[in-house]
C-alpha atoms as a PDB file:
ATOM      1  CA  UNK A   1     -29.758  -1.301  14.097  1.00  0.00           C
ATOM      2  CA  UNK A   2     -26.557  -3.160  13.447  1.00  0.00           C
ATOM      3  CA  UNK A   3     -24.105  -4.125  15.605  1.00  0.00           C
ATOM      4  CA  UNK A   4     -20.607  -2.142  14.971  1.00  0.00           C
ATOM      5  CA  UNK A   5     -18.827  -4.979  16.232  1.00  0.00           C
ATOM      6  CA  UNK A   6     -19.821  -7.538  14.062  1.00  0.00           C
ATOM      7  CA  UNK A   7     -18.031  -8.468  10.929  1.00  0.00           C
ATOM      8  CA  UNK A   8     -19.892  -8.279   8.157  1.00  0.00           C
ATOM      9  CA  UNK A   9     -19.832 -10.350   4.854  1.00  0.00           C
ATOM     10  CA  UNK A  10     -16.632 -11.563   3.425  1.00  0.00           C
ATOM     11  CA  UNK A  11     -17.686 -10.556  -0.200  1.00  0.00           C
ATOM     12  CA  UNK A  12     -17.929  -7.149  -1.332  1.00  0.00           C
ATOM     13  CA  UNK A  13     -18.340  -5.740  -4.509  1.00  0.00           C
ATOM     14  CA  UNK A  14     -15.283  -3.370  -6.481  1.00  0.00           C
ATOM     15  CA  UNK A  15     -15.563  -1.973 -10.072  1.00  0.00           C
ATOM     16  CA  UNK A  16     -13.791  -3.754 -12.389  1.00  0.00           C
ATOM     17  CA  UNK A  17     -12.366  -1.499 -15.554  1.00  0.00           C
ATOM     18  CA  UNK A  18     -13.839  -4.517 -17.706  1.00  0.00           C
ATOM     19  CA  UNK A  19     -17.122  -3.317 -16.488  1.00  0.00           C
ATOM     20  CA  UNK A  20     -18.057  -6.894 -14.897  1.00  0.00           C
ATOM     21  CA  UNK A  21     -18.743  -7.352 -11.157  1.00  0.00           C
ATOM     22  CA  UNK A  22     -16.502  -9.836  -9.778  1.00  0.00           C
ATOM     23  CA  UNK A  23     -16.699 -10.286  -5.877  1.00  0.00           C
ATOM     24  CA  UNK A  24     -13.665  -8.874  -3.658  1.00  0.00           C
ATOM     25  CA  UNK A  25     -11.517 -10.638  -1.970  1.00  0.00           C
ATOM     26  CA  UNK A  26     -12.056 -10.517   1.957  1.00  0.00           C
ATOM     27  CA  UNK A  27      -7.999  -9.248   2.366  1.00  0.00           C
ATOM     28  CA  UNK A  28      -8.809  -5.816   0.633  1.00  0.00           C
ATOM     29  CA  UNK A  29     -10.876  -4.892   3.657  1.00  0.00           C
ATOM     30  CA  UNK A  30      -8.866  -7.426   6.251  1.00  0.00           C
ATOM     31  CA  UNK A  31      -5.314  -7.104   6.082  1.00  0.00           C
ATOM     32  CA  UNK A  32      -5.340 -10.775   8.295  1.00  0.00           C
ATOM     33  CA  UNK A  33      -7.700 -12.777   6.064  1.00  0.00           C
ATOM     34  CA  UNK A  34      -4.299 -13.508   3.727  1.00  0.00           C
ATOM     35  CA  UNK A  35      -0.931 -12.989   2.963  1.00  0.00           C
ATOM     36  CA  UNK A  36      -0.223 -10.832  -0.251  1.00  0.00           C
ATOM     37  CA  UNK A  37       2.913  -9.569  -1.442  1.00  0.00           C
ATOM     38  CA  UNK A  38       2.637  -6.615  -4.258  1.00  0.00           C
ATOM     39  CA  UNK A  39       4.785  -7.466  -7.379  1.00  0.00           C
ATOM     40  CA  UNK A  40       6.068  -3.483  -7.905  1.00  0.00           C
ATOM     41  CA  UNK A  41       7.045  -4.123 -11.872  1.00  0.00           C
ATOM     42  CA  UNK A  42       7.688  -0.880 -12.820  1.00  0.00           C
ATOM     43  CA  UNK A  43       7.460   3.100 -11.921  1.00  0.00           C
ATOM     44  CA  UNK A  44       4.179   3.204 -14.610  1.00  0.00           C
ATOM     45  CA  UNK A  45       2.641   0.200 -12.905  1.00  0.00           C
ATOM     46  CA  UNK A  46       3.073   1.722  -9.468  1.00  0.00           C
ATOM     47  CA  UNK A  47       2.060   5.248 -10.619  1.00  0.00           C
ATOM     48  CA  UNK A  48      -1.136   3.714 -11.788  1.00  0.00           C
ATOM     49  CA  UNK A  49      -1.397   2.092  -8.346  1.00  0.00           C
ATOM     50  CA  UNK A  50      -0.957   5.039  -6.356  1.00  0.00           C
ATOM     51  CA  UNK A  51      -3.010   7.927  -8.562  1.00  0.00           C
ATOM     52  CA  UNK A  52      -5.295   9.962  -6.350  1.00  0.00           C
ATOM     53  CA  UNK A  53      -3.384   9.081  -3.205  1.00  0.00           C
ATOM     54  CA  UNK A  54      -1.390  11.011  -1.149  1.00  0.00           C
ATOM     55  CA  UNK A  55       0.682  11.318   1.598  1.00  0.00           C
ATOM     56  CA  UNK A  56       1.125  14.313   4.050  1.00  0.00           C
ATOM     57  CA  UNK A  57       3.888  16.208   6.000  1.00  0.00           C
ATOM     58  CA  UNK A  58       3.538  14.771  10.050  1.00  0.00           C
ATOM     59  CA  UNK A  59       5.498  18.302  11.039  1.00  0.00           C
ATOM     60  CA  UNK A  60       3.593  20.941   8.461  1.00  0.00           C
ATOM     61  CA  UNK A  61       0.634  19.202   6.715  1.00  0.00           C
ATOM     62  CA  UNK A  62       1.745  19.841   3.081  1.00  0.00           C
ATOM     63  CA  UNK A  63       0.343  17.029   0.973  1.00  0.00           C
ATOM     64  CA  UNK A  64       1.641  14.902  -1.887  1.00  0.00           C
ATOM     65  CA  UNK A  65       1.134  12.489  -3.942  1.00  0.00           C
ATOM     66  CA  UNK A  66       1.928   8.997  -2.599  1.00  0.00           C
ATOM     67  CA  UNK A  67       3.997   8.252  -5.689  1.00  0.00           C
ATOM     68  CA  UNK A  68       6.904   9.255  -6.453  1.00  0.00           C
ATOM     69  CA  UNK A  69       7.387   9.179  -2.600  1.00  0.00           C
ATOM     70  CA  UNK A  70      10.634  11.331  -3.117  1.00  0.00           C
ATOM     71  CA  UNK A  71       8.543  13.960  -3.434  1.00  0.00           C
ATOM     72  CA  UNK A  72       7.073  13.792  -0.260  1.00  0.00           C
ATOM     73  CA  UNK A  73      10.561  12.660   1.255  1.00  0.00           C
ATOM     74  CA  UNK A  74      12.894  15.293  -0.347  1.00  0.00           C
ATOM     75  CA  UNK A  75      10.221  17.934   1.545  1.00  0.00           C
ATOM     76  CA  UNK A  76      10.577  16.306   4.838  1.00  0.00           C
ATOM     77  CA  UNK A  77      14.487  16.564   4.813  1.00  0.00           C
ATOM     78  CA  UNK A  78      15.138  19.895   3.091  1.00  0.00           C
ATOM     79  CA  UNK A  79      12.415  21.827   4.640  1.00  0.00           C
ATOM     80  CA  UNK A  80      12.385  20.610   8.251  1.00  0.00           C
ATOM     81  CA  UNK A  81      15.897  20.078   8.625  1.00  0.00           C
ATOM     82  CA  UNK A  82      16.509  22.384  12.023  1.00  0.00           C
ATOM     83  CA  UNK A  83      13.531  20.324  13.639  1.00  0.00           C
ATOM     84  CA  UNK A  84      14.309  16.708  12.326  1.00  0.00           C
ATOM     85  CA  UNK A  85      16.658  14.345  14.661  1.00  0.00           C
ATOM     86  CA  UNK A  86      19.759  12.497  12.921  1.00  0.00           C
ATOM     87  CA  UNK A  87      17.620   9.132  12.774  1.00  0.00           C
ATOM     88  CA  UNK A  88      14.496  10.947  10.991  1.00  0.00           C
ATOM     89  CA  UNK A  89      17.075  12.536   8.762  1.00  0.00           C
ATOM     90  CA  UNK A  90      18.813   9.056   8.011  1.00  0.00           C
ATOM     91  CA  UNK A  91      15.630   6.900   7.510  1.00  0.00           C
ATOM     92  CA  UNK A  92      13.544   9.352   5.713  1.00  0.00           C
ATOM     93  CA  UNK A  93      16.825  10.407   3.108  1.00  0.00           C
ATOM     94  CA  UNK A  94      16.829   6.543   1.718  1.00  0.00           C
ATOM     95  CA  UNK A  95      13.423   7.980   0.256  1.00  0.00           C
ATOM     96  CA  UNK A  96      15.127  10.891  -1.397  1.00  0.00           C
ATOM     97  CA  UNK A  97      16.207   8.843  -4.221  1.00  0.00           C
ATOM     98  CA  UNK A  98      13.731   9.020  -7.208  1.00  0.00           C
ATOM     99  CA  UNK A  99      12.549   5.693  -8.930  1.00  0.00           C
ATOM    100  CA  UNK A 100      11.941   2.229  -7.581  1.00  0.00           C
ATOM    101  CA  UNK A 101      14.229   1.572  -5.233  1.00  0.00           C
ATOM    102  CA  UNK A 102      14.121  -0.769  -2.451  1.00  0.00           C
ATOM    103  CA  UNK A 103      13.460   1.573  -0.092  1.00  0.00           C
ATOM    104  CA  UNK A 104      10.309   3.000  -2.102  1.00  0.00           C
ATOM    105  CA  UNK A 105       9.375  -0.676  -2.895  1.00  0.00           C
ATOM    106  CA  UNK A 106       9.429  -1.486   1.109  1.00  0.00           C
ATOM    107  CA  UNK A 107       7.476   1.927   1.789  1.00  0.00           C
ATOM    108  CA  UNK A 108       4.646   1.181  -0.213  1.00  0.00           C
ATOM    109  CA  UNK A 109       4.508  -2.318   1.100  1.00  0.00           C
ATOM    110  CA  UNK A 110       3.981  -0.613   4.389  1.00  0.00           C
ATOM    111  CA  UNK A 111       1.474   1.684   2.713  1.00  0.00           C
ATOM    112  CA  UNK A 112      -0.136  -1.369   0.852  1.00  0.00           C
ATOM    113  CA  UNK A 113      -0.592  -2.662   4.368  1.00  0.00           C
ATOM    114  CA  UNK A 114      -2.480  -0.034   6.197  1.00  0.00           C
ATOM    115  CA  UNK A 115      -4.546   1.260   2.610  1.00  0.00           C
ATOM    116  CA  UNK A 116      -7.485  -0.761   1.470  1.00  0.00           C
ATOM    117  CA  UNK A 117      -7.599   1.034  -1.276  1.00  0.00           C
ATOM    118  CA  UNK A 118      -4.259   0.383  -2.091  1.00  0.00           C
ATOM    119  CA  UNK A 119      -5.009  -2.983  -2.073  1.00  0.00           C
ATOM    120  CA  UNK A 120      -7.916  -3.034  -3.518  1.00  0.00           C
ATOM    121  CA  UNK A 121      -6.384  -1.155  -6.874  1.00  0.00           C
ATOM    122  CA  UNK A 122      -3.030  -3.806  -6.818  1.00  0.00           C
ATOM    123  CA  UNK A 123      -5.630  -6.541  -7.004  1.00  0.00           C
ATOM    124  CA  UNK A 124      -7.744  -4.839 -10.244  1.00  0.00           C
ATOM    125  CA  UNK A 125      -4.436  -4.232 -11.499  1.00  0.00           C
ATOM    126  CA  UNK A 126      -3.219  -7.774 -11.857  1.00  0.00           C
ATOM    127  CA  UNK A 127      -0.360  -6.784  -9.063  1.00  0.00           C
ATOM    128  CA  UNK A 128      -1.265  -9.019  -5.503  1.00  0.00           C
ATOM    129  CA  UNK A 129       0.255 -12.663  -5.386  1.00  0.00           C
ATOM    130  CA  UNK A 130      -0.475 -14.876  -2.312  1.00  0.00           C
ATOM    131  CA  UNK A 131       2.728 -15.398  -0.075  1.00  0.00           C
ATOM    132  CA  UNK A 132       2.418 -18.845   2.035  1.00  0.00           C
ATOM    133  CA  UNK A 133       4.251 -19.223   5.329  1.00  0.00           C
ATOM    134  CA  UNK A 134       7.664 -19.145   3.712  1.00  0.00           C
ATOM    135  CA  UNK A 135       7.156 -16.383   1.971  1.00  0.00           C
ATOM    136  CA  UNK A 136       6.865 -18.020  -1.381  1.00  0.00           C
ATOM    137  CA  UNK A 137       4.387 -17.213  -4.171  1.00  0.00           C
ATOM    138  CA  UNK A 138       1.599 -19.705  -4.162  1.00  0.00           C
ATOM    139  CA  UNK A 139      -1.374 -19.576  -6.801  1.00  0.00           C
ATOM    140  CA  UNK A 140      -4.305 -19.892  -4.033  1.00  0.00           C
ATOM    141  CA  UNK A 141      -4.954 -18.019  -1.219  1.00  0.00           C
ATOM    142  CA  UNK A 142      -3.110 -20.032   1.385  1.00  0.00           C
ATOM    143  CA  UNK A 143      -5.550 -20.992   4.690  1.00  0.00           C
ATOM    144  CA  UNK A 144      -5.584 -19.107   7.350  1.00  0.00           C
ATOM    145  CA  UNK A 145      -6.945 -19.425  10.532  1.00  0.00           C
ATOM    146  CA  UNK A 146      -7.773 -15.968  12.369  1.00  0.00           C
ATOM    147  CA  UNK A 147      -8.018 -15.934  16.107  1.00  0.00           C
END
């Protein structure tokens, strides 16, 4: 029997469209082992990043497609208006707004954060660059010490 609290190897294995086996990265499972940034090109790009996810209503459980996250957004401010406080209102309605805004481009950096799967899909589609300490693009994963 394994122990739950061990971590386990720091290469897994993804399917690659190419159909070759490359090894995955440790940061698609750990969020800590690096610092990626998503480069969010394009409403096609991100569409292809966010197929078969989705995103549900906190107040009714409706569910929606992660992308376009107006979608999802225009429900939560229309339909729940009577229930929803001014802030929820305010923060969610930046959402509203269809396309890639910055607003939907800092959303699914949140969502790229918390999603392995996200991840895993920006990195098979050619969209994860490494960030180093001051935020800039670097070509290698930067080292990183995890305590």
């Amino acid at each position: 029997m394994s122990n739950p609290t061990e971590k386990g190897s720091t290469v897994h294995q993804s399917p690659i469209t190419s159909h070759q086996s490359l090894p995955e990265p440790a940061w698609i499972l750990d969020v800590q082992a690096a610092t990626i940034a998503c480069l969010f090109e394009s409403s096609e790009k991100v569409f292809q990043l966010c197929e078969g996810e989705f995103n549900h209503c906190e107040l009714c459980g409706e569910r929606f497609p992660l992308w376009p996250i107006n979608l999802w957004a225009r429900h939560y401010v229309d339909a729940h208006l009577e229930i929803i406080t001014l802030q929820q209102h305010q923060g969610v309605l930046a959402l509203c707004t269809a396309g890639l805004t910055d607003a939907a481009k800092q959303f699914l950096s949140v969502q790229l954060v918390t999603r392995s799967s996200l991840r895993r899909r920006a990195y098979e589609l050619g969209m994860t660059r490494f960030v180093d300490a001051d935020g800039k693009f670097v070509e290698r994963e930067p080292t990183r010490i995890i305590q």
